[in-house]
Protein backbone atom coordinates (compact mmCIF):
# COMPACT_ATOMS: atom_id res chain seq x y z
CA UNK A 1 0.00 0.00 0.00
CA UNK A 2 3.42 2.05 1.07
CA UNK A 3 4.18 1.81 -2.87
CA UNK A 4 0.62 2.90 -4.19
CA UNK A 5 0.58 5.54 -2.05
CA UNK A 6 4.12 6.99 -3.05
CA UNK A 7 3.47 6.01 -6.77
CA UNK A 8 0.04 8.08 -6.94
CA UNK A 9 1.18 11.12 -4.86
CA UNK A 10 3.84 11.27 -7.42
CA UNK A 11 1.83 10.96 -10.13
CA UNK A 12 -0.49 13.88 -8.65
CA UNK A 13 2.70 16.08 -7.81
CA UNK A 14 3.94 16.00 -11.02
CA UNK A 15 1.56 14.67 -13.53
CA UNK A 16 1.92 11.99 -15.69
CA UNK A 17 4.43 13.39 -17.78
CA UNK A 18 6.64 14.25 -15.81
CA UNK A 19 6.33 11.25 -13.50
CA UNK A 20 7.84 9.31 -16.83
CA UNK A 21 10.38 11.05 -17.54
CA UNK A 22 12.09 11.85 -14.12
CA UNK A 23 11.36 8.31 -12.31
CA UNK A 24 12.13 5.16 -13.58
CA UNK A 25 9.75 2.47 -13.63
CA UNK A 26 11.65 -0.04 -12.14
CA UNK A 27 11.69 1.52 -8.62
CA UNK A 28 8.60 1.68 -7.69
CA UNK A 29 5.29 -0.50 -9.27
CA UNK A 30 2.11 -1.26 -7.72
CA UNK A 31 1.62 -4.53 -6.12
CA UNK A 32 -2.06 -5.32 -6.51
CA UNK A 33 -4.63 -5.32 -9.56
CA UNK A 34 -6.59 -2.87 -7.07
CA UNK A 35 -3.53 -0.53 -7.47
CA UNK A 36 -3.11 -0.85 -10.81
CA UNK A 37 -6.90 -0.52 -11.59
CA UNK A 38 -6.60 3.14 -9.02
CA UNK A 39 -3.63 4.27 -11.43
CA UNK A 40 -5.73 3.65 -14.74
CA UNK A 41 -8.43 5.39 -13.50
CA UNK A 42 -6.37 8.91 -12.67
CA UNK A 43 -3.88 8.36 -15.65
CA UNK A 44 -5.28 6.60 -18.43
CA UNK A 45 -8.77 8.23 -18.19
CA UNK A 46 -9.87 12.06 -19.30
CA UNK A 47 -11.31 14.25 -16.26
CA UNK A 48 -14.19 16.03 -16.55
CA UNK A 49 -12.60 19.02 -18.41
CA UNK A 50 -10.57 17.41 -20.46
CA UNK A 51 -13.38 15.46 -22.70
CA UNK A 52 -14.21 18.50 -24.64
CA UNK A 53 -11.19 17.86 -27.09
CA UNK A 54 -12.78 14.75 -28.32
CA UNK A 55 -16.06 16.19 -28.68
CA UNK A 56 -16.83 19.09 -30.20
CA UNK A 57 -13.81 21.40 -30.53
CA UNK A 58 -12.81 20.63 -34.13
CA UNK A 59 -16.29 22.25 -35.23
CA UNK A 60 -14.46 25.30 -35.29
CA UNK A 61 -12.14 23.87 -38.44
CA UNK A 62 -15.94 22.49 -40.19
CA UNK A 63 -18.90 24.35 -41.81
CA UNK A 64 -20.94 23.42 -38.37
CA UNK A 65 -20.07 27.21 -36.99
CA UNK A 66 -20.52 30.47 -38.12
CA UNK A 67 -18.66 34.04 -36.50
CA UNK A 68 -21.39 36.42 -34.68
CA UNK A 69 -21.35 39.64 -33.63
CA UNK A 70 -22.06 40.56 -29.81
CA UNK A 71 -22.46 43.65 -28.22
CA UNK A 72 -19.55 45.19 -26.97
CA UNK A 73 -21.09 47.81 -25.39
CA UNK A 74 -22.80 45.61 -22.70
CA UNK A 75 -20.09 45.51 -20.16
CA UNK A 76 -20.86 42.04 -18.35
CA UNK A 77 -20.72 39.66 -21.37
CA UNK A 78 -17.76 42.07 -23.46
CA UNK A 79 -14.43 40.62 -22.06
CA UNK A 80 -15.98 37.12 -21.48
CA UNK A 81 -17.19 37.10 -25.00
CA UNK A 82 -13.79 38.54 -26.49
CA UNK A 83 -12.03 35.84 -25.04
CA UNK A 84 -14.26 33.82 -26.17
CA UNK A 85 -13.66 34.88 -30.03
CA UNK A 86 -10.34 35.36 -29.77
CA UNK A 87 -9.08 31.93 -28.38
CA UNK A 88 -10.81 30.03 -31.19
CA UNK A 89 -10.34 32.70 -33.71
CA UNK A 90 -7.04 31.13 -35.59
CA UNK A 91 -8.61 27.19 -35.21
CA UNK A 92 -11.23 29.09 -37.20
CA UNK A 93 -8.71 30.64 -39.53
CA UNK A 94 -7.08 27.48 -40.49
CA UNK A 95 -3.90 29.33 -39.07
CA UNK A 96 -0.87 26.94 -39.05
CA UNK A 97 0.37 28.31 -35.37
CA UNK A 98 -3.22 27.57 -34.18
CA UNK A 99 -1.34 25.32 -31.72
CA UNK A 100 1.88 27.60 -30.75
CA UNK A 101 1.44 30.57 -28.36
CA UNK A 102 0.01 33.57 -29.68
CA UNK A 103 -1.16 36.89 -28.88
CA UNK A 104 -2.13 37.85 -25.62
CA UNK A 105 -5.49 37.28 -25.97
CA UNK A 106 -5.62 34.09 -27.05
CA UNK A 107 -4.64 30.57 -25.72
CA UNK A 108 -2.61 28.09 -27.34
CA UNK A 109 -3.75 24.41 -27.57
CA UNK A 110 -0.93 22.28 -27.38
CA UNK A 111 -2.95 19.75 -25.69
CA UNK A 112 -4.30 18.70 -28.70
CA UNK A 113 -1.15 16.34 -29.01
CA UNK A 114 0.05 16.40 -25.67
CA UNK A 115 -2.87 15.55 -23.53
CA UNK A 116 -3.46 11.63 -25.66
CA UNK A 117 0.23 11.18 -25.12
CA UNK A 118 -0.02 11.65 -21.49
CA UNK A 119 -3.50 9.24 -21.36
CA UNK A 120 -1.28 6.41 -23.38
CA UNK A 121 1.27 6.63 -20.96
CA UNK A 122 -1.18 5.97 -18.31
CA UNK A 123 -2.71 2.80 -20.52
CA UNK A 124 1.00 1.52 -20.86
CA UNK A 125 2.05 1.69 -17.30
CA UNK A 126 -0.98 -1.06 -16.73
CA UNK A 127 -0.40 -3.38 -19.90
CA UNK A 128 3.72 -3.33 -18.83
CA UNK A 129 2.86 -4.10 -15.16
CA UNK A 130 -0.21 -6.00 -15.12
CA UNK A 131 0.65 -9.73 -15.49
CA UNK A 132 3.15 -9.41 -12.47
CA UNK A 133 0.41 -7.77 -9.98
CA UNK A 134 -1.23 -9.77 -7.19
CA UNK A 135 -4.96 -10.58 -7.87
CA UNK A 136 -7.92 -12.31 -9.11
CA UNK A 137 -6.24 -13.03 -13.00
CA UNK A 138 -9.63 -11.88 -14.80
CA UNK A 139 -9.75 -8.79 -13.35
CA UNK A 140 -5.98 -8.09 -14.71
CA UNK A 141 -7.41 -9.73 -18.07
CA UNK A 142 -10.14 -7.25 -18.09
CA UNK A 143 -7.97 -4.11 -16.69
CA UNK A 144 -5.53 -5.13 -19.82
CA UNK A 145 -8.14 -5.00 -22.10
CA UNK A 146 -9.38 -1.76 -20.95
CA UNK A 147 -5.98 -0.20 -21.40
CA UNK A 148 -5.41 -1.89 -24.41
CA UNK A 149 -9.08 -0.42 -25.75
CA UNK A 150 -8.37 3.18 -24.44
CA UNK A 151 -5.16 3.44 -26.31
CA UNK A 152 -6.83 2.67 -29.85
CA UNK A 153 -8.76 5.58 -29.09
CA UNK A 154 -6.40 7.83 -28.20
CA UNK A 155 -4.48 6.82 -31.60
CA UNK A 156 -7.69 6.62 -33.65
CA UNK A 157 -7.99 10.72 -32.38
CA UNK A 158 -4.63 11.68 -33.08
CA UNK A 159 -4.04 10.08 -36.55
CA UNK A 160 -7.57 12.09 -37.72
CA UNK A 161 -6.24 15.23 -36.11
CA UNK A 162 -2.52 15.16 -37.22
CA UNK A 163 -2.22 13.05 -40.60
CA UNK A 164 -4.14 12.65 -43.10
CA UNK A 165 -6.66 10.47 -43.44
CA UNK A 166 -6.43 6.92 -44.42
CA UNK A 167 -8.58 7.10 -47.70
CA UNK A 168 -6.17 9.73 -49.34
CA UNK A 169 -3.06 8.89 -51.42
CA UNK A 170 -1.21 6.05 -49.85
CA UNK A 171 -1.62 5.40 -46.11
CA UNK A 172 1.72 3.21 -46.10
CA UNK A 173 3.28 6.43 -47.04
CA UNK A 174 2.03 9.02 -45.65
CA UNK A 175 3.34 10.42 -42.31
CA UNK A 176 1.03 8.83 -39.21
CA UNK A 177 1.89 9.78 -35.62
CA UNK A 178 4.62 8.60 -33.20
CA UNK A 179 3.61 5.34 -31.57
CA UNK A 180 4.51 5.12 -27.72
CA UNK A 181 3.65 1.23 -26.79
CA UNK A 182 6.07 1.13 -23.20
CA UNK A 183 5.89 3.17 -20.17
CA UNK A 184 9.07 3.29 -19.01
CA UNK A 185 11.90 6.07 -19.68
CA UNK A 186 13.89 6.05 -22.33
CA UNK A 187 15.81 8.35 -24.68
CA UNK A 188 13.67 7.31 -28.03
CA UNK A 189 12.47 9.76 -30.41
CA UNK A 190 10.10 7.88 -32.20
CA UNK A 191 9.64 9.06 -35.71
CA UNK A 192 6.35 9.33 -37.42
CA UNK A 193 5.64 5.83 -38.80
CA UNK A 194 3.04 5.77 -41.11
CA UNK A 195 -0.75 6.23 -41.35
CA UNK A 196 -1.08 2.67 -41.92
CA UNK A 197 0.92 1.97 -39.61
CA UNK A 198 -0.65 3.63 -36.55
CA UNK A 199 -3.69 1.81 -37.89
CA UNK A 200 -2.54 -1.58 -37.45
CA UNK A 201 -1.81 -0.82 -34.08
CA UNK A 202 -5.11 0.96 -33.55
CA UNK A 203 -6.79 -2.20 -35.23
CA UNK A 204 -4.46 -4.52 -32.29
CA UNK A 205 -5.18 -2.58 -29.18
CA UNK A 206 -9.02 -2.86 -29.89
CA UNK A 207 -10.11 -6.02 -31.08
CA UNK A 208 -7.72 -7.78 -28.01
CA UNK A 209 -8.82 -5.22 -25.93
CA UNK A 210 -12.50 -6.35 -26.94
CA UNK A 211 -11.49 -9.77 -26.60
CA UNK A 212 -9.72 -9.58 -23.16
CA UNK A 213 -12.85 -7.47 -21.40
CA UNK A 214 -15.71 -9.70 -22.90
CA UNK A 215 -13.87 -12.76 -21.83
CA UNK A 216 -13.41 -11.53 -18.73
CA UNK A 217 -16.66 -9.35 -17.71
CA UNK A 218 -16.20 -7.30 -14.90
CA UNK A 219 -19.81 -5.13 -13.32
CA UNK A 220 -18.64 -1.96 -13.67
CA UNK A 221 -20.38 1.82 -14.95
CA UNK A 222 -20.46 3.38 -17.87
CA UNK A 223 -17.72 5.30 -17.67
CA UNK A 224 -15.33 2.66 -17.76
CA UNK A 225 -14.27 0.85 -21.11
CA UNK A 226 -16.16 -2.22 -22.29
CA UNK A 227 -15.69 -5.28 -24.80
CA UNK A 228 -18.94 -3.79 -26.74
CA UNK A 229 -17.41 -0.10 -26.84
CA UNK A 230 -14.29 -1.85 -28.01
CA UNK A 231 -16.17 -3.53 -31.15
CA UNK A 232 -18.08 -0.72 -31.71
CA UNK A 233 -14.67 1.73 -31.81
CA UNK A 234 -13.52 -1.29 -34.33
CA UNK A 235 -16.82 -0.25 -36.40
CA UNK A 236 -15.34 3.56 -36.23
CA UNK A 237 -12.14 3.15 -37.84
CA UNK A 238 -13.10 0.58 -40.16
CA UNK A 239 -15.38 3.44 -41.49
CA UNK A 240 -12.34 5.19 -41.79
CA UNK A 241 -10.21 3.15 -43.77
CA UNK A 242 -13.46 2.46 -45.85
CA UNK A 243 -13.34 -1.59 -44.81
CA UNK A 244 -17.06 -1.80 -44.90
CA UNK A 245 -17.30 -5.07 -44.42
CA UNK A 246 -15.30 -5.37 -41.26
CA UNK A 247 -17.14 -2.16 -39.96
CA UNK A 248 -20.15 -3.72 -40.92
CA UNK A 249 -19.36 -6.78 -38.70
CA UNK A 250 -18.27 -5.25 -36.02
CA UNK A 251 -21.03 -3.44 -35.83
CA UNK A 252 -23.45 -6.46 -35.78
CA UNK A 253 -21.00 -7.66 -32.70
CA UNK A 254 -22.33 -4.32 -30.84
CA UNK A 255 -25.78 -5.53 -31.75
CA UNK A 256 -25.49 -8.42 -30.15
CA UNK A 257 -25.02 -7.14 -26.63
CA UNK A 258 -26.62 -3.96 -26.88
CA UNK A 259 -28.84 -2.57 -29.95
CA UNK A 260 -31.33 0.05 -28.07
CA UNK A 261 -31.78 3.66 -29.06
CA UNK A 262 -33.68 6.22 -27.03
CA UNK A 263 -37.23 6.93 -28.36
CA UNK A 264 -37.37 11.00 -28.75
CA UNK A 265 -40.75 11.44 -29.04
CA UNK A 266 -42.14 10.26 -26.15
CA UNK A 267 -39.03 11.38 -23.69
CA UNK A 268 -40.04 13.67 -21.18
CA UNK A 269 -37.65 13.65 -18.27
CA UNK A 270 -35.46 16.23 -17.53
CA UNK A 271 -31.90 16.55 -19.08
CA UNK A 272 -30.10 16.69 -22.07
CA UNK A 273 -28.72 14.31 -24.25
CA UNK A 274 -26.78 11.79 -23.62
CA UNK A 275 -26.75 11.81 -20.41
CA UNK A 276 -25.61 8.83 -17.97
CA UNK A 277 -28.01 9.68 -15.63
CA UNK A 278 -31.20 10.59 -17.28
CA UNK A 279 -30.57 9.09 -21.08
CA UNK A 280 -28.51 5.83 -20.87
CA UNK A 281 -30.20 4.12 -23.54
CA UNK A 282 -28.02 3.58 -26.39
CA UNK A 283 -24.75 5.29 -24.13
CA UNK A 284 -22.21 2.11 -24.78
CA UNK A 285 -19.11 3.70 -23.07
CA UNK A 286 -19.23 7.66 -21.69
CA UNK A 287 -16.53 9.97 -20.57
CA UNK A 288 -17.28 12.06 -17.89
CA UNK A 289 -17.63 15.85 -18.72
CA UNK A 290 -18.16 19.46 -17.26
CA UNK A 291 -19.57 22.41 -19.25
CA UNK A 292 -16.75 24.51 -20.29
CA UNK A 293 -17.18 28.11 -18.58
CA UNK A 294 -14.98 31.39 -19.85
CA UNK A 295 -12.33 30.66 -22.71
CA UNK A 296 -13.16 26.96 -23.15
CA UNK A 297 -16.77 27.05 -23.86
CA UNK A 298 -18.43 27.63 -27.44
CA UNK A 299 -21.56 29.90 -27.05
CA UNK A 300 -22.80 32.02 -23.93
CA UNK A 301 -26.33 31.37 -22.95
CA UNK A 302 -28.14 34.83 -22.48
CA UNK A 303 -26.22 37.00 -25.38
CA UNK A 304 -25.91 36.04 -28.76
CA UNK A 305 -22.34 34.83 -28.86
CA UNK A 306 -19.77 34.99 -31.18
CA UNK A 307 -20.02 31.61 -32.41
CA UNK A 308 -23.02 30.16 -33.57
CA UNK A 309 -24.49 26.73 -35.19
CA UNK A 310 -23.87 27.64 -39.23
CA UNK A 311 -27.23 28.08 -41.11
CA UNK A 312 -26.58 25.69 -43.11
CA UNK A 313 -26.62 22.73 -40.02
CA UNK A 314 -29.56 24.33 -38.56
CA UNK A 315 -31.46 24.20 -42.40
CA UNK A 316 -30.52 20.48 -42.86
CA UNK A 317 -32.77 19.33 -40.00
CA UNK A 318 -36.20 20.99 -41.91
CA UNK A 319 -34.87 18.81 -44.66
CA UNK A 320 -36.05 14.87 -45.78
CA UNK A 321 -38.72 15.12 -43.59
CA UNK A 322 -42.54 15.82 -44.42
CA UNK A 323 -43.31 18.85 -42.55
CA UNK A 324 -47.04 18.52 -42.31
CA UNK A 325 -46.67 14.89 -40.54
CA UNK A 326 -43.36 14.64 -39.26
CA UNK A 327 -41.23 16.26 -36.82
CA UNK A 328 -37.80 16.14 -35.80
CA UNK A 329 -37.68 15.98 -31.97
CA UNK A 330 -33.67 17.53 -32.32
CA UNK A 331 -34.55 20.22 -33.62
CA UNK A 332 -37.66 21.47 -31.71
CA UNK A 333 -37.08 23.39 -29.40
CA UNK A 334 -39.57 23.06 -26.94
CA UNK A 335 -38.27 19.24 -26.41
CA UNK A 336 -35.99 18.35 -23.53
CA UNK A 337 -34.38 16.21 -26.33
CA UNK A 338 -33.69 18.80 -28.88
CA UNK A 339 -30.01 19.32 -30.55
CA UNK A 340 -29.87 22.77 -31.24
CA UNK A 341 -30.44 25.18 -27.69
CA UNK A 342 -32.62 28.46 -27.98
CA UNK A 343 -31.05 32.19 -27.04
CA UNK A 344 -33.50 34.80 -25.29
CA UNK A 345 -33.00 37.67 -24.45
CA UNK A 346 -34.19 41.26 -24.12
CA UNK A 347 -31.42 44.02 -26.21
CA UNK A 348 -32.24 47.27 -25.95
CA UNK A 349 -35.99 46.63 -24.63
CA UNK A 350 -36.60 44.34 -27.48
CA UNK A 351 -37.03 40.31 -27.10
CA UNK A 352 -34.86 38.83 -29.32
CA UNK A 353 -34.57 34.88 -29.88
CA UNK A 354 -32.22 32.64 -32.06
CA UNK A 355 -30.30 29.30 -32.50
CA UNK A 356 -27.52 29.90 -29.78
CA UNK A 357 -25.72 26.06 -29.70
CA UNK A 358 -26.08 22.46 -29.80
CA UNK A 359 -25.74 20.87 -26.44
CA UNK A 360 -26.24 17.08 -25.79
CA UNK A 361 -24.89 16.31 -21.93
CA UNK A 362 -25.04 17.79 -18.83
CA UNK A 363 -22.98 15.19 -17.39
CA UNK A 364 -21.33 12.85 -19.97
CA UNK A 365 -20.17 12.60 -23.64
CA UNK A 366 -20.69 9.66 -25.47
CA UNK A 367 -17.37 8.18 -25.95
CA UNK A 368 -19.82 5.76 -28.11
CA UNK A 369 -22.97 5.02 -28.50
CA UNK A 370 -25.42 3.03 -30.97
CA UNK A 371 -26.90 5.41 -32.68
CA UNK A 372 -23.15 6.36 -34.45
CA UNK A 373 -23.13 2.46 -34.73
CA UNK A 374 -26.20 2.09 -36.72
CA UNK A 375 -25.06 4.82 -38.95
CA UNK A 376 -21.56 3.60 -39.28
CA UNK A 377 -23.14 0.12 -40.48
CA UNK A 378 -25.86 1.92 -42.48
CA UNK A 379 -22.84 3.72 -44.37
CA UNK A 380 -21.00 1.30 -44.85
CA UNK A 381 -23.80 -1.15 -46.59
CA UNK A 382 -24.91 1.73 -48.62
CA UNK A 383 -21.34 2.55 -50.13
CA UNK A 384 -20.97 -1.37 -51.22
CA UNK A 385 -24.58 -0.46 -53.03
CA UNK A 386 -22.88 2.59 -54.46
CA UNK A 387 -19.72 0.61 -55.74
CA UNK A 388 -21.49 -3.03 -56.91
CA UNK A 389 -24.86 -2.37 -57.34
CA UNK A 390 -25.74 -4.76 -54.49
CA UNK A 391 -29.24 -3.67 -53.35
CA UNK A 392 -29.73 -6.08 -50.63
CA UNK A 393 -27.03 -3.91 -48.96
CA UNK A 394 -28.55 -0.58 -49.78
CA UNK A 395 -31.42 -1.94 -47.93
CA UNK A 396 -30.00 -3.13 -45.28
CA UNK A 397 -28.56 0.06 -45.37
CA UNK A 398 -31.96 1.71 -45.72
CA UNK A 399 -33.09 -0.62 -42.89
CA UNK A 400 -30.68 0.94 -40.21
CA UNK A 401 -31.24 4.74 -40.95
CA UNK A 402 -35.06 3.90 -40.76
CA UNK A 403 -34.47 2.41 -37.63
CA UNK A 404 -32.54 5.38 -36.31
CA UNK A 405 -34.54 8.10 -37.80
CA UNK A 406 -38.60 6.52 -36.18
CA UNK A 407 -36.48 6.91 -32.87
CA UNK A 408 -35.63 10.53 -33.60
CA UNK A 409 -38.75 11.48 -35.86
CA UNK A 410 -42.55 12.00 -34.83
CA UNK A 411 -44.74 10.70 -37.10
CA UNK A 412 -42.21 9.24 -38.77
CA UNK A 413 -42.83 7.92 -42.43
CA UNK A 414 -40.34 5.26 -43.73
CA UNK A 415 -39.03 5.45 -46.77
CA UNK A 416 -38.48 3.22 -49.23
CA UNK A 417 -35.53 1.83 -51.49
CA UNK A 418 -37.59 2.79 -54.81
CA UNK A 419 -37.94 6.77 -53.03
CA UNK A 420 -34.31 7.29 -54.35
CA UNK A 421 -33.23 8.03 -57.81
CA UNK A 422 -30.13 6.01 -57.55
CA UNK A 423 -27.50 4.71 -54.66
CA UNK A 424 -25.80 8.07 -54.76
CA UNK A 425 -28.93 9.59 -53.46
CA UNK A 426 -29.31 6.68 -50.43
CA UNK A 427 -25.98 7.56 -49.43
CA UNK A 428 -26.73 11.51 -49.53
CA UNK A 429 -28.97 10.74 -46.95
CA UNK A 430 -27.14 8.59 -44.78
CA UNK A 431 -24.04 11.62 -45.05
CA UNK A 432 -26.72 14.26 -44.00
CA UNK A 433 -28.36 11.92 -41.35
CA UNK A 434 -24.86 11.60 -39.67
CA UNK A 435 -24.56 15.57 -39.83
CA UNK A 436 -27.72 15.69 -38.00
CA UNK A 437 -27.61 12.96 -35.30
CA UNK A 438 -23.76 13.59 -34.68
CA UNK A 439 -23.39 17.13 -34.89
CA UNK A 440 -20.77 18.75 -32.53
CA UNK A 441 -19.99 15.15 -30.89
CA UNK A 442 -16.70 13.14 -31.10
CA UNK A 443 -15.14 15.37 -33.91
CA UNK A 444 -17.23 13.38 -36.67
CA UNK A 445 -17.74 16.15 -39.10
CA UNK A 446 -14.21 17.36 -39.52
CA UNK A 447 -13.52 13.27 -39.40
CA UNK A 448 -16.15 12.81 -41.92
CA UNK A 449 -14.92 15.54 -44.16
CA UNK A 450 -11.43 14.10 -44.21
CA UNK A 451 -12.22 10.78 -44.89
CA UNK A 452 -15.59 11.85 -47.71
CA UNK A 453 -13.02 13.78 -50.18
CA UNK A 454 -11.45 16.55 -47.90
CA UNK A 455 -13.96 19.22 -49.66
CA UNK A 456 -13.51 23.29 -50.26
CA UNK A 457 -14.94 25.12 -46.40
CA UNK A 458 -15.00 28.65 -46.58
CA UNK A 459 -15.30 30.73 -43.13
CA UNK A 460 -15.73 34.42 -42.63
CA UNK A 461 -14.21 36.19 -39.27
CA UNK A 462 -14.92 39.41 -38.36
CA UNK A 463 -14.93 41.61 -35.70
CA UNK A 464 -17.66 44.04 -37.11
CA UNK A 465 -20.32 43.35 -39.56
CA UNK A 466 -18.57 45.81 -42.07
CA UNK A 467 -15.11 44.19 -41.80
CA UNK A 468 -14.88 40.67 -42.90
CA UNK A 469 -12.30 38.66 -44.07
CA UNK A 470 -12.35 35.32 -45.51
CA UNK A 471 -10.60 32.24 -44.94
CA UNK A 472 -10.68 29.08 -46.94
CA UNK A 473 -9.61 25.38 -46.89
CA UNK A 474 -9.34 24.37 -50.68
CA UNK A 475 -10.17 21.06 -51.60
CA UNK A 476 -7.54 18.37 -50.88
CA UNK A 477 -6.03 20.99 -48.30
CA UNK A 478 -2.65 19.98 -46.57
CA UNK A 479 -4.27 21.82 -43.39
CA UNK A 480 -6.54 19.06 -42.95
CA UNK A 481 -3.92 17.15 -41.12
CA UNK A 482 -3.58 19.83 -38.41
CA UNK A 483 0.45 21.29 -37.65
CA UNK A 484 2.19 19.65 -34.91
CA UNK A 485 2.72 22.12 -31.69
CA UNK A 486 6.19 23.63 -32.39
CA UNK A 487 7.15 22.56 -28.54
CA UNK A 488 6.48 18.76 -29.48
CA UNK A 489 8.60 19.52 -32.79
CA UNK A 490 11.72 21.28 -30.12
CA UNK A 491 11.34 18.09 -27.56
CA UNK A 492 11.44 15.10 -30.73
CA UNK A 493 13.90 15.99 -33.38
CA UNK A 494 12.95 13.15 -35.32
CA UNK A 495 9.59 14.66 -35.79
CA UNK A 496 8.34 16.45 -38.72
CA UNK A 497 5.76 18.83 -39.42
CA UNK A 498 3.10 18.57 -41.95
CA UNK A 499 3.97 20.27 -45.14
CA UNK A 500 1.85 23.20 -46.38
């Protein structure tokens, strides 16, 4: 207990980081799976404001926001709201040094590479140590599982944010991300490997992560990695490589244990979505989360802020619905359910309302749930209809976004396979579906729009209606694998920056 104690307070003192590089691992190691499982929880999980990164905050690079105006002259909201704009202003710019330190006024984000890093290094200290610790051996099955499952994620995010993405030009080429697989200190500088590389890996660490925790079930919450999260992460980055068929069967594998979605129209209870307490439904593995207040938050609740949802991801929920019979419970916004979060206020003696955010927890983001399952699957049968022809896949395809879409729909009318002009037009649906049921979760749409042809976004900042400038990501844009921090570039000279 004498070494837990020591190892933790360490780890608390100086972070994980730093624990690894000053202290090596051979000195001190916990004894017990109950230490071990104490150290995975602190290091190898994200606290409650750190989950935002792999949520929503790549928005900022998509067509999901729009720049607002607010009113400067109202002194409560003016420096809150500057900060505001100004620390996502150059992620919104598509400005290379959007990770280096900048102005005073704004606030670098070099924990967009450093902060996975530090969460593998927490997975790795329990997959070197585990098989020596003293305990019940399926528990340490299951606790190397769940550090073998966490690290895929951590690699899945950080390939999508700083490579390119596995569908464009040669993935055995192109540069992936460092892979850090031990714990202990060491004076590597691991190079970049390749896309396909980190891949592979990803690939490993999840389907014998899967196969370690369902082997070895353990009764734990939510919040803690699972065998079915595992397959369902599989489903994820099989999307990504565009292997349908394996994402396809992985996906059925999440089906097997768990295939419920939450039923919009007749929810009721307070909350917001997804929720551990108050919407578990379809919530397969959730990270816990706090709503970010000052510089790390999107939109402010009373003002109109200045960031908004774009018009154009506010329009596409009036759209492929019949709007004399059927309504979309996300975007009403009367519904405890809804997606997109109503401003009010009075400015200058006048009520004024608009489309102020998209907020979907109060407590939790889903690390995964079923509903991006079913439309991972339903993508992934439609493209094999686009490519072959094969219409028992485009309606199976068909089958899965109906499914999803009577859970999120009033009234809801089915459609048919015969409704569409051709596959093409299926999988337009299934594209915009995904826009609308995942919007400003897990970084899908900047995902998406890597991996669906890396298309043209164009983004106007301004501080003043009058004065706009414009800022654009061109098709087939090197920026859409995001610059390394320059400090991770001065601490690994081995690594390389993306070329622009």
């Amino acid at each position: 207990m004498k070494k837990l104690i020591y190892i933790l307070v360490t780890l608390a003192f100086f972070g994980c980081d730093d624990f690894l590089e000053e202290t090596s691992q051979n000195q001190i190691r916990p004894s017990t799976v109950s230490d071990m499982e104490k150290i995975l929880e602190g290091e190898a999980y994200l606290t409650e404001t750190e989950s935002e990164m792999f949520n929503y905050v790549t928005a900022f690079l998509t067509d999901e926001i729009k720049c607002s105006l607010y009113d400067e002259n109202n002194v409560s909201i003016a420096g809150t709201f500057k900060n505001l704009k100004e620390t996502w202003r150059r992620m919104f710019c598509y400005d290379v040094t959007m990770f280096d330190e900048g102005d005073e006024d704004e606030k670098a984000h070099t924990d967009y590479w450093s902060l996975p890093y530090e969460r593998i290094k927490g997975c790795n200290i329990a997959l070197d140590y585990v098989d020596d610790m003293q305990g019940d051996d399926d528990r340490k099955a299951y606790l190397k599982g769940e550090a073998l499952a966490l690290r895929g994620f951590y690699y899945l995010h950080l390939v999508n944010l700083f490579s390119l993405p596995y569908t464009y030009g040669d993935p055995t080429k192109n540069p992936g991300v460092p892979l850090k697989l031990r714990s202990g200190v060491t004076e590597e500088k691991p190079s970049r490997g390749t896309v396909a590389g980190v891949y592979e890996q990803i690939e490993k660490d999840l389907s014998e992560g899967a196969r370690l925790m369902l082997a070895n079930p353990q009764n734990l919450t939510l919040y803690r990695m699972n065998g079915t999260a595992a397959y369902g992460l599989l489903s994820r980055a099989y999307l990504y490589m565009g292997k349908w068929d394996k994402c396809i069967e992985y996906a059925g594998s999440v089906f097997k244990e768990n295939k419920d979605l939450a039923y919009f129209p007749d929810y009721t209870g307070y909350g917001k979505v997804w929720s551990v307490r108050y919407c578990p439904d379809e919530i397969l593995w959730a990270c816990y989360y706090k709503v970010p207040t000052g510089s790390k938050q999107i939109f402010g609740w009373s003002y109109p802020s200045p960031w908004l949802p774009s018009d154009e991801l506010v329009n596409l929920y009036g759209q492929d619905i019949d709007p004399d019979q059927e309504e979309d419970i996300r975007a009403t916004l009367t519904h405890q359910k809804s997606y997109l979060q109503k401003g009010t206020a009075y400015i200058n003696g006048v009520r004024q309302e608009w489309i102020n955010g998209i907020f979907k927890a109060i407590d939790a983001y889903a690390g995964i749930r079923t509903g991006e399952v079913y439309l991972n699957r339903a993508e992934a049968y439609i493209r094999k209809y686009v490519e072959n022809g094969d219409a028992v896949a485009g309606q199976k395809g068909l089958d899965d976004l109906n499914l999803l879409r009577s859970n999120r729909i009033r009234n809801y009318i089915e459609k048919q396979l015969n409704n569409f002009a051709s596959p093409q037009d299926l999988l337009d649906l299934c594209l915009r579906e995904r826009r609308r049921e995942l919007c400003w979760e897990g970084n899908f749409r900047w995902f998406d729009m890597r991996r669906t042809g890396m298309p043209r976004i164009e983004h106007e900042f301004f501080y003043q209606e009058s004065d706009k400038s414009k800022y654009v990501l061109e098709e087939n844009d090197p920026r859409y694998a995001l610059p390394i921090p320059r400090v991770a570039l001065e601490k690994n000279s081995n690594l390389r920056q993306n070329q622009y």
